[in-house]
C-alpha atoms as a PDB file:
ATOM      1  CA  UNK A   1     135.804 148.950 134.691  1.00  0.00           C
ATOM      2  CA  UNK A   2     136.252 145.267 136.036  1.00  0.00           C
ATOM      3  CA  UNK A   3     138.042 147.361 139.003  1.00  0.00           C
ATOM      4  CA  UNK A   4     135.417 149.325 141.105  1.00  0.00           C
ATOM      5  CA  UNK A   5     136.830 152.436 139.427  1.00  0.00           C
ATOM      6  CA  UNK A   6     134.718 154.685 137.229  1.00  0.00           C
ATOM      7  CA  UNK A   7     135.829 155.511 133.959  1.00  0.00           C
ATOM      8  CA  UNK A   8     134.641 157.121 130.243  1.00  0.00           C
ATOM      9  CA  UNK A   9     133.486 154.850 127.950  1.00  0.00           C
ATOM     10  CA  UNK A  10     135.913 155.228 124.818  1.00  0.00           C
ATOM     11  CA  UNK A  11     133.320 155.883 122.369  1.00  0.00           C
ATOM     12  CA  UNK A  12     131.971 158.504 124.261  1.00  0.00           C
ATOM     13  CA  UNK A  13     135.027 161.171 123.500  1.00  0.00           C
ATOM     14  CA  UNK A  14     134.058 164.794 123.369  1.00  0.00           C
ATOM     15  CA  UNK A  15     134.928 166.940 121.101  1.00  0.00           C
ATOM     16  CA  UNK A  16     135.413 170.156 123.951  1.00  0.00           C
ATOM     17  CA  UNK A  17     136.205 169.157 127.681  1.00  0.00           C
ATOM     18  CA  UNK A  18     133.497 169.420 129.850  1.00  0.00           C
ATOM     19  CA  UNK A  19     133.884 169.871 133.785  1.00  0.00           C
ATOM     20  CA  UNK A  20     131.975 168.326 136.142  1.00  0.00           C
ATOM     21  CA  UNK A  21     131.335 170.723 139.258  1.00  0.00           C
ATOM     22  CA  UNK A  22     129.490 169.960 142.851  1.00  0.00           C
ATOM     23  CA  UNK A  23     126.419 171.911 143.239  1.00  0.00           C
ATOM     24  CA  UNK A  24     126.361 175.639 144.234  1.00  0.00           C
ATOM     25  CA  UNK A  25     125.849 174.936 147.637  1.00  0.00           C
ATOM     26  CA  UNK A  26     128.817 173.255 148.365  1.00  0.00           C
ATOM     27  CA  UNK A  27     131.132 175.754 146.804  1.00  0.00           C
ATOM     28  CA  UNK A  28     129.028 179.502 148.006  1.00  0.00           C
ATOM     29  CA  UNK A  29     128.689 178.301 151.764  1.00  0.00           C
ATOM     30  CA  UNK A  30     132.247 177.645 151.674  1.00  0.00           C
ATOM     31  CA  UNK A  31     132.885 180.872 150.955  1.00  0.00           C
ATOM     32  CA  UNK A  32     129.981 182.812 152.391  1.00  0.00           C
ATOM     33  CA  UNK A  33     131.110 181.399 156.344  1.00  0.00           C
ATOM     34  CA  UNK A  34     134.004 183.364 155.670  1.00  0.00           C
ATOM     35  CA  UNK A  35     132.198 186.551 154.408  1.00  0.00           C
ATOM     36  CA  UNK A  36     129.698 186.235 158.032  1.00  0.00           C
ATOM     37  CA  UNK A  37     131.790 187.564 161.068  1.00  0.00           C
ATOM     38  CA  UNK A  38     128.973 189.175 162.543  1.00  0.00           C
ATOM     39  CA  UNK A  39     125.189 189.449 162.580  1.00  0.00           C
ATOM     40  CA  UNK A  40     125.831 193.159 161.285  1.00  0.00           C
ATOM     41  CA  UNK A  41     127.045 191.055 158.147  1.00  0.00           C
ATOM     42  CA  UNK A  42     123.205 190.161 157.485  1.00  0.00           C
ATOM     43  CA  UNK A  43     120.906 189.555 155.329  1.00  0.00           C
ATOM     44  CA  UNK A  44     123.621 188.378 152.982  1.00  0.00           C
ATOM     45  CA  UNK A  45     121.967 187.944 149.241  1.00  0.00           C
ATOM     46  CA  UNK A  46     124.085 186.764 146.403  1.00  0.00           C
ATOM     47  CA  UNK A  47     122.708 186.160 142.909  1.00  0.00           C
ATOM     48  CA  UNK A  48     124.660 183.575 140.543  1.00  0.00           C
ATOM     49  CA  UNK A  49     124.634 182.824 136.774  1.00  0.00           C
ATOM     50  CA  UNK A  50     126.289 179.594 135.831  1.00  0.00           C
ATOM     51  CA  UNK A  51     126.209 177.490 132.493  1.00  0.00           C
ATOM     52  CA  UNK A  52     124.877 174.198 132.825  1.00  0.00           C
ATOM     53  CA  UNK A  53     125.170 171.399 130.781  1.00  0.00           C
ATOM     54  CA  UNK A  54     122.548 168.740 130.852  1.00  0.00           C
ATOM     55  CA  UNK A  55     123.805 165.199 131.496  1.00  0.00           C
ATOM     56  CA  UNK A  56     122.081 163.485 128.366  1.00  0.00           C
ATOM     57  CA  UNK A  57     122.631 161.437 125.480  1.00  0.00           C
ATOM     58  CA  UNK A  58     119.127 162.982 123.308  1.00  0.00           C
ATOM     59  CA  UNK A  59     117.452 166.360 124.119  1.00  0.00           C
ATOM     60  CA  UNK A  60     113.891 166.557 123.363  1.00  0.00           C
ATOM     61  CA  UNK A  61     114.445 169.195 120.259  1.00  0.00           C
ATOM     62  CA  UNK A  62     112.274 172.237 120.794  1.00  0.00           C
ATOM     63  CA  UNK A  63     111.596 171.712 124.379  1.00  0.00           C
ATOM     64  CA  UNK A  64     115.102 171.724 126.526  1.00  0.00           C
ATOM     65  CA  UNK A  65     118.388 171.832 124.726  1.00  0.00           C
ATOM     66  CA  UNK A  66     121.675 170.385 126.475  1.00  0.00           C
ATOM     67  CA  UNK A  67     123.396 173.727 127.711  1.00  0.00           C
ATOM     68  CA  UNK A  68     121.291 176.794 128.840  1.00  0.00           C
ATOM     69  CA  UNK A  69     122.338 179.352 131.462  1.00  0.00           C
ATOM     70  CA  UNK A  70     121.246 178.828 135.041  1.00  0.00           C
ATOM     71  CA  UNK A  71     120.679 181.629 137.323  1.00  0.00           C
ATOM     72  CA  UNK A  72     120.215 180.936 141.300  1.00  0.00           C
ATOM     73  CA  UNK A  73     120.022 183.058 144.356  1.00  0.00           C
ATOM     74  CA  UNK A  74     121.258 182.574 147.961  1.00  0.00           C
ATOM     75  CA  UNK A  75     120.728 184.047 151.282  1.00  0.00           C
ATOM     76  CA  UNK A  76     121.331 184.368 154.794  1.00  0.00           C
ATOM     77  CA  UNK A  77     119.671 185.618 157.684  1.00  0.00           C
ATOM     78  CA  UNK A  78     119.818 186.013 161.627  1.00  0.00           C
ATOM     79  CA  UNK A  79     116.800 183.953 161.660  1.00  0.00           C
ATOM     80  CA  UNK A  80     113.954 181.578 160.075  1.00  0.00           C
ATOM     81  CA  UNK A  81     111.543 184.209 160.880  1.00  0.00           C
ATOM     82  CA  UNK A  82     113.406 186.908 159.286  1.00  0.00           C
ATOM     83  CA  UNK A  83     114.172 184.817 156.012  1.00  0.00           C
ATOM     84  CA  UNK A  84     110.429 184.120 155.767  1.00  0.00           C
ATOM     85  CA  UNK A  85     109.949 187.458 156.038  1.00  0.00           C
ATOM     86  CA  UNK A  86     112.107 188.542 153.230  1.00  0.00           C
ATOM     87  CA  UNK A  87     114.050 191.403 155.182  1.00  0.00           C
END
């Protein structure tokens, strides 16, 4: 709007409320720093399934539809080396 501010277009009500969330990074490190007192707390390996909803007007039918379930993993290690390993 003429103000700075950003804001829905008012053709472009939903029918279902959708939420828009950071990426997983921001919110599992977050957490995870809390989890990690200790190096005995390592390799830390979490494994997350999240539904995703794609940001567009027009899917290409057939080849990617608009919501699909996104799985990603995260980990943490002592060190590079041992990450790169896969310990």
């Amino acid at each position: 709007d003429k103000s700075g501010k950003l804001a829905p277009a008012p053709a472009a009500k939903l029918d279902e409320p959708l939420v828009v969330r950071p990426t997983s990074e921001a919110i599992i490190w977050h957490v995870v720093r809390q989890w990690i007192q200790s190096y005995r707390d390592l390799p830390l390996k979490l494994n997350q399934f999240a539904n995703v909803v794609r940001w567009e007007m027009r899917t290409r039918p057939f080849l990617r539809t608009s919501e699909f379930l996104w799985q990603e993993g995260h980990t943490a290690h002592a060190t590079r080396l041992i990450a790169a390993d896969g310990r």
